[in-house]
N, C-alpha and C. Protein backbone atom coordinates (compact mmCIF):
# COMPACT_ATOMS: atom_id res chain seq x y z
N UNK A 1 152.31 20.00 61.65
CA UNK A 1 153.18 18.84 61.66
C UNK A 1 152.33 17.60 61.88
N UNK A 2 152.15 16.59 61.10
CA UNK A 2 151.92 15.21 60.82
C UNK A 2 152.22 14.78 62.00
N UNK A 3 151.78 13.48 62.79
CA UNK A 3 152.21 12.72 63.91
C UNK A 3 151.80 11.52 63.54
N UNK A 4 152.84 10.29 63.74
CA UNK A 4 152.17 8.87 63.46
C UNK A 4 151.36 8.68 64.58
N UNK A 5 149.86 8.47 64.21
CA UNK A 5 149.21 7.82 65.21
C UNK A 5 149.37 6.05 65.86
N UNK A 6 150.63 5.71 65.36
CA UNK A 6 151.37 4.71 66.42
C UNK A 6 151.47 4.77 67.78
N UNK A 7 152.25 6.10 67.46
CA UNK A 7 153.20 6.72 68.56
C UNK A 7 152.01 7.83 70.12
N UNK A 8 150.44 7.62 69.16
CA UNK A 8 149.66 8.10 69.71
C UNK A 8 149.20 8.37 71.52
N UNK A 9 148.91 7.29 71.74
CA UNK A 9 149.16 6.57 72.89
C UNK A 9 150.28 7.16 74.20
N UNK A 10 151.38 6.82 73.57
CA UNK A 10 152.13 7.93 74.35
C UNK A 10 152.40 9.03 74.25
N UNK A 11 151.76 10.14 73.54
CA UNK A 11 151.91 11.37 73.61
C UNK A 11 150.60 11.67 73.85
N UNK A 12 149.71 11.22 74.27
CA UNK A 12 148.35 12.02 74.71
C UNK A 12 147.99 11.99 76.28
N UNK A 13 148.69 11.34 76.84
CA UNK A 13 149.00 11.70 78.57
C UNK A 13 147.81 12.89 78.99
N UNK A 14 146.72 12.68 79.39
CA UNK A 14 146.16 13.40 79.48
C UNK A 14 144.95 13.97 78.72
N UNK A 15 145.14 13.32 77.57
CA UNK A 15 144.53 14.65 76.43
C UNK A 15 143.28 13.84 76.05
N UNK A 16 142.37 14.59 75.48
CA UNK A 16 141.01 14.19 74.64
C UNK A 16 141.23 13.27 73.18
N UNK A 17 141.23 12.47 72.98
CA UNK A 17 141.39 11.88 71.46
C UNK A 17 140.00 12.00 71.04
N UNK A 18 139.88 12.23 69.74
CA UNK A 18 138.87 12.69 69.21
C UNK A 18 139.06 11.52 67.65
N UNK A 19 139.00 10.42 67.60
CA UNK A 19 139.22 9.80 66.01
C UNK A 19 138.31 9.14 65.63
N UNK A 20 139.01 9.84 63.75
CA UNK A 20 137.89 9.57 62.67
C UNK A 20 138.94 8.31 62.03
N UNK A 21 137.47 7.57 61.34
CA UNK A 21 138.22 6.41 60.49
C UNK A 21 137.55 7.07 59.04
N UNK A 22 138.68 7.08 58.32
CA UNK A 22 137.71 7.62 56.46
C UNK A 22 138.70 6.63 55.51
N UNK A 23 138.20 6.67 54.21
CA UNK A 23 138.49 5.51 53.65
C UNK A 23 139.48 6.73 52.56
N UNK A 24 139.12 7.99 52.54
CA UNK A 24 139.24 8.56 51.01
C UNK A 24 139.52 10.30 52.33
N UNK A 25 140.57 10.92 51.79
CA UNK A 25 140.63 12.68 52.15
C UNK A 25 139.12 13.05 51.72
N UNK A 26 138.79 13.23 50.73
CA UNK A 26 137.34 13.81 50.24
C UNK A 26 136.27 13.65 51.28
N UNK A 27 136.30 12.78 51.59
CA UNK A 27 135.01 12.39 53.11
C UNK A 27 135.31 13.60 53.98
N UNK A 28 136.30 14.21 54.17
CA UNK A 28 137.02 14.98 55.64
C UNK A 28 136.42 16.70 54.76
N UNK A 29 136.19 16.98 53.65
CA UNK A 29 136.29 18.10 53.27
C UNK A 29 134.59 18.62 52.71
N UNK A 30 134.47 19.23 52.42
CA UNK A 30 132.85 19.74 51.51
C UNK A 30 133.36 19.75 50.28
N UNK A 31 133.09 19.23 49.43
CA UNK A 31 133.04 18.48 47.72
C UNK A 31 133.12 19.81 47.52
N UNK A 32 131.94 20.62 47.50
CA UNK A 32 131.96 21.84 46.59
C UNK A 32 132.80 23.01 46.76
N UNK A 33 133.31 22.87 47.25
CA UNK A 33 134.43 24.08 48.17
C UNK A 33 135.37 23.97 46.63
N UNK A 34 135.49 24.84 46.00
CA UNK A 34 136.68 24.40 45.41
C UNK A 34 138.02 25.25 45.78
N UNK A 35 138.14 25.92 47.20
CA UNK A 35 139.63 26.18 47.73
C UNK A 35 140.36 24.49 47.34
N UNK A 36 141.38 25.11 47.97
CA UNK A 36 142.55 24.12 48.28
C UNK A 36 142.46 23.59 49.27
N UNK A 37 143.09 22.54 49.73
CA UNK A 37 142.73 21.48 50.90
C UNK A 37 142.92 22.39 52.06
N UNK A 38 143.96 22.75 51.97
CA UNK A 38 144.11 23.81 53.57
C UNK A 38 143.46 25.09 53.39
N UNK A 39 142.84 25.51 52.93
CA UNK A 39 141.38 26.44 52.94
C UNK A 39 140.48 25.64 52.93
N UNK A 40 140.27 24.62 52.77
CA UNK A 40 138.55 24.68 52.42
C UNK A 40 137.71 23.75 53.40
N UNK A 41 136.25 24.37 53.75
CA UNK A 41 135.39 24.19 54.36
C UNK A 41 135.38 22.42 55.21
N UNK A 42 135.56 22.19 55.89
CA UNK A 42 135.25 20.84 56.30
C UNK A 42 133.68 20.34 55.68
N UNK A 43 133.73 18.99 55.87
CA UNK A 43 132.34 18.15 55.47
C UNK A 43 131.57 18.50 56.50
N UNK A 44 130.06 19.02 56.19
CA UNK A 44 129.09 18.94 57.43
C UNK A 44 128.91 18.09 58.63
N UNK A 45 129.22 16.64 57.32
CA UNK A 45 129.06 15.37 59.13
C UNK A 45 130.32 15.48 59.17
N UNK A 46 131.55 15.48 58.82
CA UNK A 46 132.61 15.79 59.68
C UNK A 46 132.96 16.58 60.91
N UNK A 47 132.06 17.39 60.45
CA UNK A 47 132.85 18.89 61.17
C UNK A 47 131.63 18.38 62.58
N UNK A 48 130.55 17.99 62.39
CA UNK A 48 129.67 17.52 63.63
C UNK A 48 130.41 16.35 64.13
N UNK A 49 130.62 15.46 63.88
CA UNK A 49 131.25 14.37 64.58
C UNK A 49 132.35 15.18 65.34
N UNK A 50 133.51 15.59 64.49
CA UNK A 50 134.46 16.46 65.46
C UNK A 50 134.10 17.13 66.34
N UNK A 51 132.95 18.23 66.34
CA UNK A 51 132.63 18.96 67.41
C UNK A 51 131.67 18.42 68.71
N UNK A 52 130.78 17.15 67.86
CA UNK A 52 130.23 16.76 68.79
C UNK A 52 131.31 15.66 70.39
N UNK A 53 132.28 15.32 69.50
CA UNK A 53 132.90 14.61 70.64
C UNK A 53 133.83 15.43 71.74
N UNK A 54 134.47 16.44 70.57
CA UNK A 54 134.83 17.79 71.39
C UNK A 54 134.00 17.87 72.50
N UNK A 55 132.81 18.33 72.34
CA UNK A 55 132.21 18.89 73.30
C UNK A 55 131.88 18.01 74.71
N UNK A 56 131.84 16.19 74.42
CA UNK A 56 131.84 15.39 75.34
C UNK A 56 133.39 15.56 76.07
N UNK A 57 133.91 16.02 75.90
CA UNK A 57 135.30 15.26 76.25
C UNK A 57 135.49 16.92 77.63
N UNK A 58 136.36 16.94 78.44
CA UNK A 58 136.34 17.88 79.80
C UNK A 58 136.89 18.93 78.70
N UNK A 59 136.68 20.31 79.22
CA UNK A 59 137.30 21.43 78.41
C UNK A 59 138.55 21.71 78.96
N UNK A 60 139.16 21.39 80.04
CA UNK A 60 140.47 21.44 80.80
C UNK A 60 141.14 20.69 79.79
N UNK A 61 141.20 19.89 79.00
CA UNK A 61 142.09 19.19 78.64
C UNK A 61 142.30 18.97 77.16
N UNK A 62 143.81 19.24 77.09
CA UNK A 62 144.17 19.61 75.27
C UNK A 62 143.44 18.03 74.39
N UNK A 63 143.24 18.68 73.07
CA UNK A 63 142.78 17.86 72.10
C UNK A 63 143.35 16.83 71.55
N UNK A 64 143.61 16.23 70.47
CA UNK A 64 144.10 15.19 69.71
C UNK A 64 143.09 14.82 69.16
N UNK A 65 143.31 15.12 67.79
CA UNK A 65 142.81 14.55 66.21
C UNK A 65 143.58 13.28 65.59
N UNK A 66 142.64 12.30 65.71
CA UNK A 66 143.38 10.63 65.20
C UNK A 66 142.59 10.56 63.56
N UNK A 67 143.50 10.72 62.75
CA UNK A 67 142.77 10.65 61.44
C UNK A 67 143.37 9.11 60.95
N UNK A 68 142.28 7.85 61.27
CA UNK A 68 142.83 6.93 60.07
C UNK A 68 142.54 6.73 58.98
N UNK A 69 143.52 6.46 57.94
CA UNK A 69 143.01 6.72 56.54
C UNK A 69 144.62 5.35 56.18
N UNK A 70 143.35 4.83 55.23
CA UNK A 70 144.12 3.84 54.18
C UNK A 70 145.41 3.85 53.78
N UNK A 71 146.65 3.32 53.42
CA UNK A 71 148.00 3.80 53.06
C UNK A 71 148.09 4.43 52.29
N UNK A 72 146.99 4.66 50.99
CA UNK A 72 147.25 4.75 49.94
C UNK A 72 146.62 6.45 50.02
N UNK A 73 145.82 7.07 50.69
CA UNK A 73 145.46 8.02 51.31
C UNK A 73 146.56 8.79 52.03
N UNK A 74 147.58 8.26 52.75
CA UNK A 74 148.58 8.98 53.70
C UNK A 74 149.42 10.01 53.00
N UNK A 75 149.67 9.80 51.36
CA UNK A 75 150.32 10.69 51.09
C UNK A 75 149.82 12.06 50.83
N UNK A 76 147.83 11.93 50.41
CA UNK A 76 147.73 12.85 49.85
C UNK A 76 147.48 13.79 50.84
N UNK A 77 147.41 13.01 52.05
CA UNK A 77 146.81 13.71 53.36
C UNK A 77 148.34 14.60 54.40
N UNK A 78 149.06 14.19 53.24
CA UNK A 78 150.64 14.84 53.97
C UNK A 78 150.88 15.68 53.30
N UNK A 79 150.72 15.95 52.25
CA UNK A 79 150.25 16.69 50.82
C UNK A 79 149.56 17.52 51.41
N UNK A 80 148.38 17.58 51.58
CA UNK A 80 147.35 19.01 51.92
C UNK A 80 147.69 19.52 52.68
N UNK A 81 148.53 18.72 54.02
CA UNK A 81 148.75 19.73 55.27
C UNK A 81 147.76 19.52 55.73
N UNK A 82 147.19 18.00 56.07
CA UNK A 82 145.85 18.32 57.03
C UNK A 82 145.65 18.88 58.23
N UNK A 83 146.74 18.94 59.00
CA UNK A 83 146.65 19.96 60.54
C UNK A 83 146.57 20.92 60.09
N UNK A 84 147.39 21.28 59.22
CA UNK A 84 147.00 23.44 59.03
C UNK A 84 145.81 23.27 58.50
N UNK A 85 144.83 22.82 57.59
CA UNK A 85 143.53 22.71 57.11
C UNK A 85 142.71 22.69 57.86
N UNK A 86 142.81 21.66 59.21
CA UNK A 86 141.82 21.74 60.50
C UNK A 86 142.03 22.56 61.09
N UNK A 87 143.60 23.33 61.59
CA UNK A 87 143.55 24.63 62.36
C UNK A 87 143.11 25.75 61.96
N UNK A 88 143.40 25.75 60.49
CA UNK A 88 143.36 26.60 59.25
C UNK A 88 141.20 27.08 59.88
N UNK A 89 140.71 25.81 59.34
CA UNK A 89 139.28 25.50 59.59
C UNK A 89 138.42 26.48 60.73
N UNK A 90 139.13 25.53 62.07
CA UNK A 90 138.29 25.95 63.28
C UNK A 90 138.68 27.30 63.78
N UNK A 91 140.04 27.46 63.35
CA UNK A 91 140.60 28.88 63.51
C UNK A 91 139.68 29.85 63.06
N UNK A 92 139.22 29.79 61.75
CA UNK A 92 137.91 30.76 61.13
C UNK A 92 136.34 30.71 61.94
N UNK A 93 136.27 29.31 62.48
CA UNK A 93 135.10 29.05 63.34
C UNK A 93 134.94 30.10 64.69
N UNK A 94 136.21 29.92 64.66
CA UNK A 94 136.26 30.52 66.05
C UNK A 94 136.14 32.11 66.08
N UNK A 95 136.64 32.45 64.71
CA UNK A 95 136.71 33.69 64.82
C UNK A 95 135.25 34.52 64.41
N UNK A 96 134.33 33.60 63.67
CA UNK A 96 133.13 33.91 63.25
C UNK A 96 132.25 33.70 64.70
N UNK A 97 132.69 32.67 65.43
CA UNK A 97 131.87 32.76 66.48
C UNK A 97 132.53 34.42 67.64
N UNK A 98 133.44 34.77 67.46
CA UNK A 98 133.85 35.87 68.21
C UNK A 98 133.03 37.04 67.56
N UNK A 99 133.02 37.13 66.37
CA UNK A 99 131.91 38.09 65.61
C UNK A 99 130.68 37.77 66.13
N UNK A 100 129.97 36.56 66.18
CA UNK A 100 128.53 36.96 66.46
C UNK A 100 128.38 37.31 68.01
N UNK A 101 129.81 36.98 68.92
CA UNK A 101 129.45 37.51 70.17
C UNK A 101 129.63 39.07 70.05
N UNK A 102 130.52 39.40 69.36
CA UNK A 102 130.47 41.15 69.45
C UNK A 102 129.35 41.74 69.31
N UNK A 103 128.21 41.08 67.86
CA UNK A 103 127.45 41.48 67.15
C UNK A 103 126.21 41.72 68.53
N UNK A 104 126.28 40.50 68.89
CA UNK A 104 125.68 40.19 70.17
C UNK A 104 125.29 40.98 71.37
N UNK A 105 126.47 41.45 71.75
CA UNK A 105 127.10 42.47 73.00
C UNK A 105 127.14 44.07 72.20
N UNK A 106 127.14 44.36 70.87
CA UNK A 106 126.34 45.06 70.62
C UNK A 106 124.83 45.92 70.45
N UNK A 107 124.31 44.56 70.00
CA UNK A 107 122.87 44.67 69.84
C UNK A 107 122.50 44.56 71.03
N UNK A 108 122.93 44.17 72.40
CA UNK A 108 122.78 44.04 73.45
C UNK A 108 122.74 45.83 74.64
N UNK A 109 123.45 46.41 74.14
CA UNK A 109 123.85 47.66 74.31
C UNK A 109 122.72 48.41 73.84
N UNK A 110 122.27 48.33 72.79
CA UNK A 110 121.52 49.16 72.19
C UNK A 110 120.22 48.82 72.93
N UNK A 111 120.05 47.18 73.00
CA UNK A 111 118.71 46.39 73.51
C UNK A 111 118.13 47.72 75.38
N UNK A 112 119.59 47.27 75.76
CA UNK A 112 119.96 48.06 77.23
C UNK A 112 119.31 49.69 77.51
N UNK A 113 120.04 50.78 76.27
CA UNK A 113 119.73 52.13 76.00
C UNK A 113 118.16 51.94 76.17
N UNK A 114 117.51 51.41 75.20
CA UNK A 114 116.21 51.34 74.61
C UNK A 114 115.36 51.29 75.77
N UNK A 115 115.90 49.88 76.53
CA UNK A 115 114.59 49.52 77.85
C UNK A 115 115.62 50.48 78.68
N UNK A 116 116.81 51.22 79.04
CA UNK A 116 116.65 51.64 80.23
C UNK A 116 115.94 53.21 79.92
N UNK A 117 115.91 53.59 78.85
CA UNK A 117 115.19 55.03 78.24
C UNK A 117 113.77 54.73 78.69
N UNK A 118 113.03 53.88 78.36
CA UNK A 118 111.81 53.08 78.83
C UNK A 118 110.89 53.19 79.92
N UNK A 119 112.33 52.39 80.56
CA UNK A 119 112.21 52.42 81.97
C UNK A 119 111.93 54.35 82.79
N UNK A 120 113.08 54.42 82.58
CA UNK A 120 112.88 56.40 82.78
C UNK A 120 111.93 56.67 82.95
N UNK A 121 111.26 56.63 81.48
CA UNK A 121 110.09 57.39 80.75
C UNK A 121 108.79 56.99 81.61
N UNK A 122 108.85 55.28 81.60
CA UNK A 122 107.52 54.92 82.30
C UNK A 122 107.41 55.31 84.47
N UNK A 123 108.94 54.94 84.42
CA UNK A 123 108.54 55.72 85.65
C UNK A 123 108.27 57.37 85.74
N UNK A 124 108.53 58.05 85.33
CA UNK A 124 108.43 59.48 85.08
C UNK A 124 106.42 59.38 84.75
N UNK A 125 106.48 58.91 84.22
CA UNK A 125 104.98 58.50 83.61
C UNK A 125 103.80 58.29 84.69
N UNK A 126 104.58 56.79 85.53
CA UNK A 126 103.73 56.66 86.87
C UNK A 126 103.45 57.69 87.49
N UNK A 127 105.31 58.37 87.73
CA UNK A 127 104.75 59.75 89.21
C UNK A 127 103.71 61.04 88.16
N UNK A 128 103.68 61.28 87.17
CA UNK A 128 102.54 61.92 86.43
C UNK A 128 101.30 61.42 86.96
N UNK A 129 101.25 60.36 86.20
CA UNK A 129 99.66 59.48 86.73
C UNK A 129 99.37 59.73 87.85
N UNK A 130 99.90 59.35 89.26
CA UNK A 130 99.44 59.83 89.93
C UNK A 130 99.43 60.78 91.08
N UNK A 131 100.24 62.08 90.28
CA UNK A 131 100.33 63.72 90.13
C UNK A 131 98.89 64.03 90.07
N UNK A 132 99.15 63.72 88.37
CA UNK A 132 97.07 64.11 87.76
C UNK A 132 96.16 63.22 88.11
N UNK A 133 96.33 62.46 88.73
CA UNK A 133 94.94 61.73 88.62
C UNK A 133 94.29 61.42 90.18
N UNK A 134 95.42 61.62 91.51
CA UNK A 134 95.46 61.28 92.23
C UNK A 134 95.53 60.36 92.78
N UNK A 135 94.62 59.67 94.05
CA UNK A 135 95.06 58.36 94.86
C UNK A 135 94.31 57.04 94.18
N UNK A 136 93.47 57.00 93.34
CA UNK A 136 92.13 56.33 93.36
C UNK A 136 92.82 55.28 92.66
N UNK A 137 92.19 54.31 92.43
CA UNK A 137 92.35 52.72 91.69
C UNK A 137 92.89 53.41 90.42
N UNK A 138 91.74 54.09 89.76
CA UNK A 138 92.39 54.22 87.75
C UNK A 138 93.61 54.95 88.26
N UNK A 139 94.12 55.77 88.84
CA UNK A 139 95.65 56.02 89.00
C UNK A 139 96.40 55.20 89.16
N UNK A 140 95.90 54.16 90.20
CA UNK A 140 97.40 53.04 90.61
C UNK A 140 97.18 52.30 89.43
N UNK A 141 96.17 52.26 88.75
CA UNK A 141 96.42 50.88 87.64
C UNK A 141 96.98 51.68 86.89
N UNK A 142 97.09 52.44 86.07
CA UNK A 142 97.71 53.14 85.30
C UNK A 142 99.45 53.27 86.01
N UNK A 143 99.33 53.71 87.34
CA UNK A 143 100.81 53.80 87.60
C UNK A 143 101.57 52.79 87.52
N UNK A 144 100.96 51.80 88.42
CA UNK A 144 101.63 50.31 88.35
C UNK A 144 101.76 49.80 86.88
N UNK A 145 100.71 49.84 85.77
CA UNK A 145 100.95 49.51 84.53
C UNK A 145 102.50 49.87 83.80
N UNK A 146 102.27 51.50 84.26
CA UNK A 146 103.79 51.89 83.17
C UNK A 146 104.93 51.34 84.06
N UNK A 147 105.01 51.14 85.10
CA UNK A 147 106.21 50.44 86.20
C UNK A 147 106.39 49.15 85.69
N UNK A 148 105.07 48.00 85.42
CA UNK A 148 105.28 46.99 84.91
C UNK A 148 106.18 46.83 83.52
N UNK A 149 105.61 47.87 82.70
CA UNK A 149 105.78 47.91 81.41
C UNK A 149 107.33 48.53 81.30
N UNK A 150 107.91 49.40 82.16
CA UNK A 150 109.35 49.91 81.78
C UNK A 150 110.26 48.13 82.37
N UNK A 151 109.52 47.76 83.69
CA UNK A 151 110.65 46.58 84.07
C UNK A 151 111.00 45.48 82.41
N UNK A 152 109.27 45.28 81.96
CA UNK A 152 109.39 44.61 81.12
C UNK A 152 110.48 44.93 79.49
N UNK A 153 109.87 46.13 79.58
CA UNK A 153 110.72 46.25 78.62
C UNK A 153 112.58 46.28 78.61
N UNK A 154 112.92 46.13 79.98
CA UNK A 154 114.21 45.82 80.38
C UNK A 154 114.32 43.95 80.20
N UNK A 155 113.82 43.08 79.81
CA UNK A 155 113.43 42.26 79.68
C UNK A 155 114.19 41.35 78.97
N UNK A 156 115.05 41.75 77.46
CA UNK A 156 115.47 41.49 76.67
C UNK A 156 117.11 41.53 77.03
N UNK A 157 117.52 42.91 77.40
CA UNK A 157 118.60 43.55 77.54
C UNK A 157 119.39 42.40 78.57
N UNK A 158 118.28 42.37 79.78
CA UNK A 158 118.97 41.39 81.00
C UNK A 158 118.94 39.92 80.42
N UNK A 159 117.95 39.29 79.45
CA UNK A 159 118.22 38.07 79.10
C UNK A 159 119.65 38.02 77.89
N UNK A 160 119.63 38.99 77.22
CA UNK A 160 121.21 39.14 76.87
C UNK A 160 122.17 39.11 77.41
N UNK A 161 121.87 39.57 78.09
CA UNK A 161 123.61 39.85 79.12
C UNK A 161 123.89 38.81 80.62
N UNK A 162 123.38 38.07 80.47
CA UNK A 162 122.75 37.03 81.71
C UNK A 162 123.20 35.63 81.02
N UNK A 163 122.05 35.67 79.76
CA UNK A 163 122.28 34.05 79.30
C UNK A 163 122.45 34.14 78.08
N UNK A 164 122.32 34.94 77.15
CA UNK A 164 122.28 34.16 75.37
C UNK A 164 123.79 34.64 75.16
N UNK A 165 125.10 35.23 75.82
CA UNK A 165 125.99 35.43 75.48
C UNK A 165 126.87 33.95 75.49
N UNK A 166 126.79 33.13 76.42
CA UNK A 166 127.03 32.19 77.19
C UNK A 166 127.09 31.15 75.92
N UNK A 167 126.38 30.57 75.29
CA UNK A 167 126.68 29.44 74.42
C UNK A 167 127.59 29.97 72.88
N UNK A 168 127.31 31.25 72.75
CA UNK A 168 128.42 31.78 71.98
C UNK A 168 129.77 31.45 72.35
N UNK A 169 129.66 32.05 73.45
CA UNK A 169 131.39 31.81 73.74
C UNK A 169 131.88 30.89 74.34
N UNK A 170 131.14 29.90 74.45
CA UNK A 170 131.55 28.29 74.71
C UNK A 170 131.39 27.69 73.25
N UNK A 171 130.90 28.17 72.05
CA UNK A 171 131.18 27.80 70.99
C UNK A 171 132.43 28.12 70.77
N UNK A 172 132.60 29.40 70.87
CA UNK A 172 134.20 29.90 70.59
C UNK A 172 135.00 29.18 71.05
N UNK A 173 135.24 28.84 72.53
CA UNK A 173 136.36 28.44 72.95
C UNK A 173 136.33 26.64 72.72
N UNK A 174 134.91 26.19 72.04
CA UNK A 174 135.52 25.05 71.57
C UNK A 174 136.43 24.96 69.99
N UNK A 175 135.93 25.95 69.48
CA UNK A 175 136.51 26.06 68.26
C UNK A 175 137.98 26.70 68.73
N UNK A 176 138.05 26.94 69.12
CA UNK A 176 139.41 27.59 69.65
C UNK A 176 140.27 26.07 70.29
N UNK A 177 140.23 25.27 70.78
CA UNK A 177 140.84 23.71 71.47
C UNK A 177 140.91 23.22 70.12
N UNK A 178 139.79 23.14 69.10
CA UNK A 178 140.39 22.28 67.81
C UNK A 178 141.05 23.24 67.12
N UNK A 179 141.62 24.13 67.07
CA UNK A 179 142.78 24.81 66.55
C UNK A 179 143.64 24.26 66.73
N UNK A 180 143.80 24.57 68.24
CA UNK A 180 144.85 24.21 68.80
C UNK A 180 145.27 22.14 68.89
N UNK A 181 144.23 21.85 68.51
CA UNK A 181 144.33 20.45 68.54
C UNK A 181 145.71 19.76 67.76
N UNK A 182 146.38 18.56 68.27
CA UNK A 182 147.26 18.21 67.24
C UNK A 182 146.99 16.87 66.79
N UNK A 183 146.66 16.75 65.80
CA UNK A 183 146.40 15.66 64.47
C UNK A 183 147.57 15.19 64.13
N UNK A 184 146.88 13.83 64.87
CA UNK A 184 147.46 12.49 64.10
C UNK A 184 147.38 11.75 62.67
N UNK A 185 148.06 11.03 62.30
CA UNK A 185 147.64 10.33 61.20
C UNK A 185 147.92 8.78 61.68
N UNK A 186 146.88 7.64 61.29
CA UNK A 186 146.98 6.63 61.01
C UNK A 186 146.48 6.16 60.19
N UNK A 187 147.71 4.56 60.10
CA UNK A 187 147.19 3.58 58.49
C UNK A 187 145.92 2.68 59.03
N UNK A 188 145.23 2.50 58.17
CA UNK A 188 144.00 1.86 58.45
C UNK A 188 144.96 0.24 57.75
N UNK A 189 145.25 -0.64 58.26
CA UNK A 189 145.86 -2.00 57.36
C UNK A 189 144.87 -2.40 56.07
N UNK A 190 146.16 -2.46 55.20
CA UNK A 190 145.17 -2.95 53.82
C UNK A 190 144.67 -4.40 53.98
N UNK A 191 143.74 -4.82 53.33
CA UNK A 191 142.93 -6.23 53.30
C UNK A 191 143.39 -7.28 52.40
């Protein structure tokens, strides 16, 4: 649903405004996309300007999309359905960013198996070393080596699951607020 961005002002009590000024719909979309307006791809610097102010604005608090566009622009932009096109949009963002966290927390699992098998092995390894070799220096360096080497190889698994999940899913849940965002429309006054 369309909203006059007149009426803006008092219905955002609270909320993030996020507005673009464009002269032409085409600026708001990627040229080569040839879906239909409510499929198709946003413009690169669009879709950064949107997300970049997104991301300034508190995450507690609902969105608002101020699109002004020329009079002569308003119809075609009531025409495409530009809110379902942007929800349409970030809705897919969001859901591609939920895929690379699975992909993520997958490969993460496997990362985990690998170094904690590792780990096992190299400790199993140490108490060998110095089984056979006894108390002397080349035993502890050798023991302490494979101890170093199983922690390390746990290395990856814990920086997965600690920190690289983390900007994924704060991607998500920004793409998830401009879904949910509700877009305005305003007239830019003719000259």
């Amino acid at each position: 649903m369309v909203r006059d961005a007149d009426n803006h002002e008092k219905t955002s009590n609270g909320n993030g405004v996020i507005e673009l000024r464009i002269q032409k719909l085409a600026q708001l979309f990627n040229s080569l996309d040839p879906s239909p307006f409510h499929e198709r791809d946003l413009d690169h610097d669009a879709e950064e300007y949107i997300v970049g102010w997104a991301r300034e604005l508190p995450s507690d608090v609902p969105l608002n999309i101020v699109i002004h566009l020329p009079e002569e622009a308003m119809l075609d932009a009531q025409k495409c359905e530009l809110p379902s096109a942007l929800e349409n949009y970030f809705t897919e963002r969001a859901q591609i960013a939920q895929r690379e966290l699975n992909e993520l927390f997958r490969i993460g699992r496997l990362y985990l198996f690998v170094g904690s098998a590792t780990l096992v092995a190299c400790l199993l390894g140490s108490q060998l070393a110095q089984s056979a070799l006894g108390s002397g220096p080349l035993a502890t360096i050798i023991s302490e080596s494979l101890i170093f080497f199983g922690w390390v190889a746990n290395w990856k698994p814990i920086e997965t699951f600690l920190y690289d999940w983390l900007p994924l899913k704060r991607r998500r849940d920004l793409f998830r607020r401009l879904a949910q965002a509700t877009v305005y429309l305003g007239k830019i006054p003719s000259r």
